[in-house]
Protein backbone atom coordinates (compact mmCIF):
# COMPACT_ATOMS: atom_id res chain seq x y z
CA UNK A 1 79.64 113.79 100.00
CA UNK A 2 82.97 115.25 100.92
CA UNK A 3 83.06 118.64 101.86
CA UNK A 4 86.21 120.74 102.41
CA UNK A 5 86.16 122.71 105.94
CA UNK A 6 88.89 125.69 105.63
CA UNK A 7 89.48 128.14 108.86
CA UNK A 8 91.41 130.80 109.58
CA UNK A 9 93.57 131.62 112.57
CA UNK A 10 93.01 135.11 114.43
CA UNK A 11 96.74 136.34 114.99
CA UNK A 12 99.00 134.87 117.37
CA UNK A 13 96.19 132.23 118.16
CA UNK A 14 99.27 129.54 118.97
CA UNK A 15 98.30 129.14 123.21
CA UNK A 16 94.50 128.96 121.98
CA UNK A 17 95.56 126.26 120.01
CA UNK A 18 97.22 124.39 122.08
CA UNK A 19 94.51 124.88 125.18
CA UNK A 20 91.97 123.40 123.10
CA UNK A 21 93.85 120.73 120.62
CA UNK A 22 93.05 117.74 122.44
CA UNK A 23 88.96 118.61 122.63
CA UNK A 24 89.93 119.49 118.75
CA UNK A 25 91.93 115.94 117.84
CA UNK A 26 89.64 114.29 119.76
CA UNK A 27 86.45 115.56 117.32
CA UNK A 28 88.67 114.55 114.19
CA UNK A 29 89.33 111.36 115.47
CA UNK A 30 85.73 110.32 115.80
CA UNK A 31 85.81 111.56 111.81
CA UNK A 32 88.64 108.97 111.64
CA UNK A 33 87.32 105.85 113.49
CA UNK A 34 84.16 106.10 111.64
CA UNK A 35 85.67 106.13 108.42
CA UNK A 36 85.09 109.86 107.27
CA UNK A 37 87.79 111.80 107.29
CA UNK A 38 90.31 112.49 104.26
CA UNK A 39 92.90 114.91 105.59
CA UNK A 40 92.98 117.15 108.59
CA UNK A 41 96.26 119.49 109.24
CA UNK A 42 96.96 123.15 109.98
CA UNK A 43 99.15 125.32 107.93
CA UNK A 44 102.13 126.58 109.56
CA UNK A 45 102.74 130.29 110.00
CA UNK A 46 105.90 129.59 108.37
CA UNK A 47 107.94 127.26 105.90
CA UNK A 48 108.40 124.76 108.41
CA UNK A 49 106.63 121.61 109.83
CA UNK A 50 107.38 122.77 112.83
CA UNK A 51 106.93 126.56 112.94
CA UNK A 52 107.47 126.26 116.97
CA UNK A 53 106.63 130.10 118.42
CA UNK A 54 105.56 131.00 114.87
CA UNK A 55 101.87 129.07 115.19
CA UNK A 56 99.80 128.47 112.07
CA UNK A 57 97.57 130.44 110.51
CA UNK A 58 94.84 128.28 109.59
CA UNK A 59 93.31 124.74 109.04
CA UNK A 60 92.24 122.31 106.30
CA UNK A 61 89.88 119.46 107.04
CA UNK A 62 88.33 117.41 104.14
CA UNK A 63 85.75 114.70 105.66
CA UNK A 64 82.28 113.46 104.87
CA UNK A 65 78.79 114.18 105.83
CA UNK A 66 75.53 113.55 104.71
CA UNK A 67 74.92 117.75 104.15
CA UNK A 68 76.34 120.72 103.83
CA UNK A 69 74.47 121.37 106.64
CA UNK A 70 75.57 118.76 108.67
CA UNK A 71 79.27 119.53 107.74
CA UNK A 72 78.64 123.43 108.67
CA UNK A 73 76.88 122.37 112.02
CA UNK A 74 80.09 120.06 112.69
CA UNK A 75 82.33 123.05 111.61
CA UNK A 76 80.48 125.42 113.92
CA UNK A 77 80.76 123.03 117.46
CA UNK A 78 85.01 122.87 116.97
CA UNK A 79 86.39 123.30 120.09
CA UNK A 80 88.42 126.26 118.25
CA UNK A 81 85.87 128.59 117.25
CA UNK A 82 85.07 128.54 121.30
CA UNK A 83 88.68 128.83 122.32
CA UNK A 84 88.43 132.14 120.37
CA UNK A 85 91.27 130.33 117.55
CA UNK A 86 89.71 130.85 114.40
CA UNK A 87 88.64 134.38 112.60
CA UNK A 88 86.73 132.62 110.00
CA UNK A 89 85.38 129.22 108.72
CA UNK A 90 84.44 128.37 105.56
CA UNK A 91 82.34 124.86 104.32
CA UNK A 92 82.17 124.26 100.96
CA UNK A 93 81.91 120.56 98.80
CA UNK A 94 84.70 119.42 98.04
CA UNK A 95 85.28 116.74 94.97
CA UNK A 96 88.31 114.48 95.03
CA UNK A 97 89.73 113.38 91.63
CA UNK A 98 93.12 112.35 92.19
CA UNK A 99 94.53 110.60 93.77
């Protein structure tokens, strides 16, 4: 099943971010080479792909596990949540219909 993995930045997280990214890319590309993830991205602090000093304020991935439980323990081991980057995580299912 898919499940829909939705953080939340704590403010001005952008150096966090960028100390950790590659132990965080790394994780979602694993997702990617075995065929599992949808969509990964942050949102950007502002209307901009590239918010530079600005940061983002969150994340979105949408991937599949077997669980919820198994999406929530994958959630919980992001290289973010122990770089101190995200306030709050949320795992929920997630149901594509289009496209």
């Amino acid at each position: 099943m898919l499940y829909a993995v939705i953080s939340e930045d704590v403010a001005d997280s952008l150096s966090k971010r960028l100390g950790a990214r590659a132990a965080h890319l790394a994780r979602l590309e694993e997702l990617k080479t075995q065929g599992r993830l949808i969509l990964a991205g942050p949102h950007p602090a502002i209307d901009s792909e590239d918010p530079g000093e600005a940061g983002f304020t969150g994340s979105l991935i949408i991937a599949e596990f077997p669980s919820l439980q198994d999406a929530q323990q994958w959630a919980d081991s992001d290289p973010y949540i122990a770089a101190g980057v995200y306030a709050k995580v949320t795992v929920k299912p997630y149901k594509k219909v289009l496209p």
